[in-house]
Protein backbone atom coordinates (compact mmCIF):
# COMPACT_ATOMS: atom_id res chain seq x y z
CA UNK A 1 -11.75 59.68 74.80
CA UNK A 2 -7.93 59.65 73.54
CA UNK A 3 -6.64 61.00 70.25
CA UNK A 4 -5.09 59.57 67.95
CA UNK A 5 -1.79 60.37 66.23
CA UNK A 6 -0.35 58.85 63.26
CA UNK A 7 3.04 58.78 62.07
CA UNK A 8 4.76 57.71 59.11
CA UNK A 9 8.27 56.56 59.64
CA UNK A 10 10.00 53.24 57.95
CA UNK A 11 11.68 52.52 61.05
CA UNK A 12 7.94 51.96 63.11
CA UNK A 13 8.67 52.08 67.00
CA UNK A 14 12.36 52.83 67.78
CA UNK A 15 14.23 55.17 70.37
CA UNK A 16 12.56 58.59 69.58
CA UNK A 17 9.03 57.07 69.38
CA UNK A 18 9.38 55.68 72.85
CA UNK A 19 11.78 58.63 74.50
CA UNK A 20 10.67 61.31 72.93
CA UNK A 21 6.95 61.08 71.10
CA UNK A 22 5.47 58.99 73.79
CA UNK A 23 5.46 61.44 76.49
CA UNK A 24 5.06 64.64 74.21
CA UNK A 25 1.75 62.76 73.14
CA UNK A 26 0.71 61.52 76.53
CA UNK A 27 0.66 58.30 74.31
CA UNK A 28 -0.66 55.31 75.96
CA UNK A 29 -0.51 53.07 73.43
CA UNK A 30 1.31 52.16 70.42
CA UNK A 31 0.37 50.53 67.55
CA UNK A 32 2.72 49.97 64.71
CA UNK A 33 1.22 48.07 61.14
CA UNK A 34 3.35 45.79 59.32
CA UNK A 35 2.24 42.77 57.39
CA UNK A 36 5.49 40.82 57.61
CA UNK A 37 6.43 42.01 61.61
CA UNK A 38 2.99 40.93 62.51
CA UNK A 39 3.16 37.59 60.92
CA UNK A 40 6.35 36.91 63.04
CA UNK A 41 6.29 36.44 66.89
CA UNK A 42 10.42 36.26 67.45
CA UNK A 43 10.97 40.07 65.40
CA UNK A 44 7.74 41.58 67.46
CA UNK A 45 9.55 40.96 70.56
CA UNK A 46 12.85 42.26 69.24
CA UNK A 47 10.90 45.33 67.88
CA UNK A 48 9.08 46.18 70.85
CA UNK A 49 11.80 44.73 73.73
CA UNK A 50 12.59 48.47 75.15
CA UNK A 51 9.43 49.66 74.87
CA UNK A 52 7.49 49.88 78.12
CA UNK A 53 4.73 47.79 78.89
CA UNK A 54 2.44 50.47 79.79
CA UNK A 55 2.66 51.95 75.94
CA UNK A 56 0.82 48.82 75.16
CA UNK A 57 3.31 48.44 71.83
CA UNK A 58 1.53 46.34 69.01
CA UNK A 59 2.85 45.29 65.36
CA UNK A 60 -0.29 44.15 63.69
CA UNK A 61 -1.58 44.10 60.23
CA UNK A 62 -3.60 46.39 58.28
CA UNK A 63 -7.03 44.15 59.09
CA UNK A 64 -6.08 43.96 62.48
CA UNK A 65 -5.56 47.86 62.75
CA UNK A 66 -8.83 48.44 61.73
CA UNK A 67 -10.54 46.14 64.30
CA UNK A 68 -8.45 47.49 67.26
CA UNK A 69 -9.13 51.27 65.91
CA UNK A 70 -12.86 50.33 65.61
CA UNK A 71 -12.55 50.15 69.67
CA UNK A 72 -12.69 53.43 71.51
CA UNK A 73 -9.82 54.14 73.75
CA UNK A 74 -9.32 56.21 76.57
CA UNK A 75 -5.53 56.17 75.98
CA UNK A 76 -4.12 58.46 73.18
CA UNK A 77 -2.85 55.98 70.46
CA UNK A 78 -0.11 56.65 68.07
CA UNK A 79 -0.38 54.83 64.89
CA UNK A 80 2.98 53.67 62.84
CA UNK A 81 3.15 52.69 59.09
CA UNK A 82 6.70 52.48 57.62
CA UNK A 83 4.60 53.98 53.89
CA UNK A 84 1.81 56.14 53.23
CA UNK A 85 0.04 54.35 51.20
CA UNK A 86 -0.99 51.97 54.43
CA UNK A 87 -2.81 55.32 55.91
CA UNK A 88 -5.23 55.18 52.58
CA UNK A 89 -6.34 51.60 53.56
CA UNK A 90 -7.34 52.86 56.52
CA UNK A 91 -8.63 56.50 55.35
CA UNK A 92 -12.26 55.64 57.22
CA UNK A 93 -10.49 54.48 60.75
CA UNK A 94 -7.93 57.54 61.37
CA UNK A 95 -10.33 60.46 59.42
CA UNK A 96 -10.15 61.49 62.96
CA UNK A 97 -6.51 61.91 63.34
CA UNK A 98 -5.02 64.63 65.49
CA UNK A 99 -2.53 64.97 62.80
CA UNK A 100 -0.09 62.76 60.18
CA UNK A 101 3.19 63.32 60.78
CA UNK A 102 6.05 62.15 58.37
CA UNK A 103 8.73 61.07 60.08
CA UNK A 104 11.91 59.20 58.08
CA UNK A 105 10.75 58.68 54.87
CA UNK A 106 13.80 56.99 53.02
CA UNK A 107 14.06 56.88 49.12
CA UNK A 108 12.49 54.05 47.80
CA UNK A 109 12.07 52.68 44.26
CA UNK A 110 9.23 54.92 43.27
CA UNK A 111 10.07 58.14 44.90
CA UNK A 112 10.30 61.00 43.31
CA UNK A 113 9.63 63.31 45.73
CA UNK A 114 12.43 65.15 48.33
CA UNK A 115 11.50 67.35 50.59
CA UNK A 116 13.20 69.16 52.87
CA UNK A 117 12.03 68.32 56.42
CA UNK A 118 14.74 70.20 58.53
CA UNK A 119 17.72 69.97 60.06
CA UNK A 120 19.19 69.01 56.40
CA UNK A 121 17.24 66.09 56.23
CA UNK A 122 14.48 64.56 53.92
CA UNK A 123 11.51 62.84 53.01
CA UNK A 124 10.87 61.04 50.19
CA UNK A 125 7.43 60.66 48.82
CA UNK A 126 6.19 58.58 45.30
CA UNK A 127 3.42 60.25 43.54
CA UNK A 128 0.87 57.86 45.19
CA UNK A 129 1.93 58.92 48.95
CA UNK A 130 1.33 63.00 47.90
CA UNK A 131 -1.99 61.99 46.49
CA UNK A 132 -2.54 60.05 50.04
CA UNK A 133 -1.50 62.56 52.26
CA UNK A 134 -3.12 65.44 49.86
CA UNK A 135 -6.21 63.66 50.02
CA UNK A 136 -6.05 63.76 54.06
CA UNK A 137 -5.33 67.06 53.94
CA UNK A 138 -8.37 67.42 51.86
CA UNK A 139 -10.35 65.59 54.58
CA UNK A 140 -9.62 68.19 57.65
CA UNK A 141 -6.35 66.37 58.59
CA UNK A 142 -3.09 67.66 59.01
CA UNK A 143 -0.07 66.80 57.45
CA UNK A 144 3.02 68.11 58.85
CA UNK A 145 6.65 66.89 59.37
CA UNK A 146 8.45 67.28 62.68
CA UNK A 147 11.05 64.40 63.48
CA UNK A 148 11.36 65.48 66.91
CA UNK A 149 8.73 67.16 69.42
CA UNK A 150 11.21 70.30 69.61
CA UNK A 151 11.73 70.16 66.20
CA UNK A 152 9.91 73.13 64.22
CA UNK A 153 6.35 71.81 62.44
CA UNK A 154 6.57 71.69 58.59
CA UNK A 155 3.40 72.04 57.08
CA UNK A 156 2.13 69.75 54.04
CA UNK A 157 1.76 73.23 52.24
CA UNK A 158 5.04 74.70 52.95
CA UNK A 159 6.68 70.84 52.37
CA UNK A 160 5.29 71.00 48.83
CA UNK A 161 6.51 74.45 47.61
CA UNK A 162 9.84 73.34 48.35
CA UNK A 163 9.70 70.31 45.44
C-alpha cells in the first residue's frame, strides 16, 4: 500500500511540489483541498495545467478528501491544505501520515507564531494551528518543516523552542 504525506503550504501544488517533492516522495498522486478551487472548474485547470497527468493532481474539498482517503491506494499520495486547521478535520483520515510537513506558511490575520524554518525564512502559525499540529504530534505523527527535499528537517520540537 502507498503512504501518505501531507503538506501544509498556502500555495497547494506549484513548481517545487511537482519538480521537486513528487519524485523525492515517489508520489503518485496529488491531492490538494480547497473549498473555493474545488468549487471552480476554470482555476482547477489553471492550478494543475503543468502538473503531469500521471501525479493524478486533484483540488477537492474537505468532504471529498475524506471519501477519496477512505480508498486504499497503491500510489503514495501527498496531501495539500493551504492552513492547518484543514488537517484537524481530517485528524481520523491522515492519523496514518508518514509525516506533516509545513511548507510556506504566510502571516495571516491570527498568527502569532514565527518560526524560523531555514534558509532565513518563516512560518507562521495562530494558536489554533500549534494546538493542531501539537495534537498530531501527540498522535505518533511527525511534524517537521523542510521546504525543499535537500533542505535540512526541522523538527516540531526544535521549531517551537525557537518562538
Amino acid at each position: 500500500m502507498g503512504a501518505l504525506y501531507v503538506r501544509v503550504d498556502d500555495r497547494l501544488i506549484h513548481g517545487q511540489i511537482v519538480t521537486a517533492w513528487s519524485g523525492a516522495l515517489a508520489i503518485g498522486e496529488i491531492i490538494a483541498i480547497d473549498e473555493e478551487l474545488a468549487k471552480n472548474p476554470m482555476l482547477q485547470s489553471i492550478a494543475t495545467m503543468g502538473v503531469p497527468v500521471q501525479l493524478k493532481p486533484r483540488i477537492v474539498t474537505v468532504a471529498q478528501a475524506k471519501e477519496i482517503l477512505k480508498e486504499p491506494s497503491e500510489k503514495n499520495r501527498l496531501l495539500i491544505t493551504k492552513i492547518c486547521c484543514v488537517l484537524s478535520w481530517l485528524r481520523e483520515e491522515i492519523k496514518e501520515a508518514k509525516h506533516i510537513n509545513l511548507g510556506n506558511c504566510s502571516k495571516l490575520d491570527d498568527s502569532i507564531y514565527k518560526m524560523a524554518s531555514g534558509q532565513g525564512r518563516f512560518v507562521y502559525l495562530g494558536e489554533s494551528d500549534k494546538q493542531t499540529l501539537d495534537l498530531f504530534e501527540s498522535d505518533g505523527v511527525p511534524v517537521i518543516c523542510q521546504l525543499l527535499p535537500s533542505d535540512k528537517v526541522r523538527t516540531w520540537e526544535n521549531m517551537k523552542a525557537n518562538i
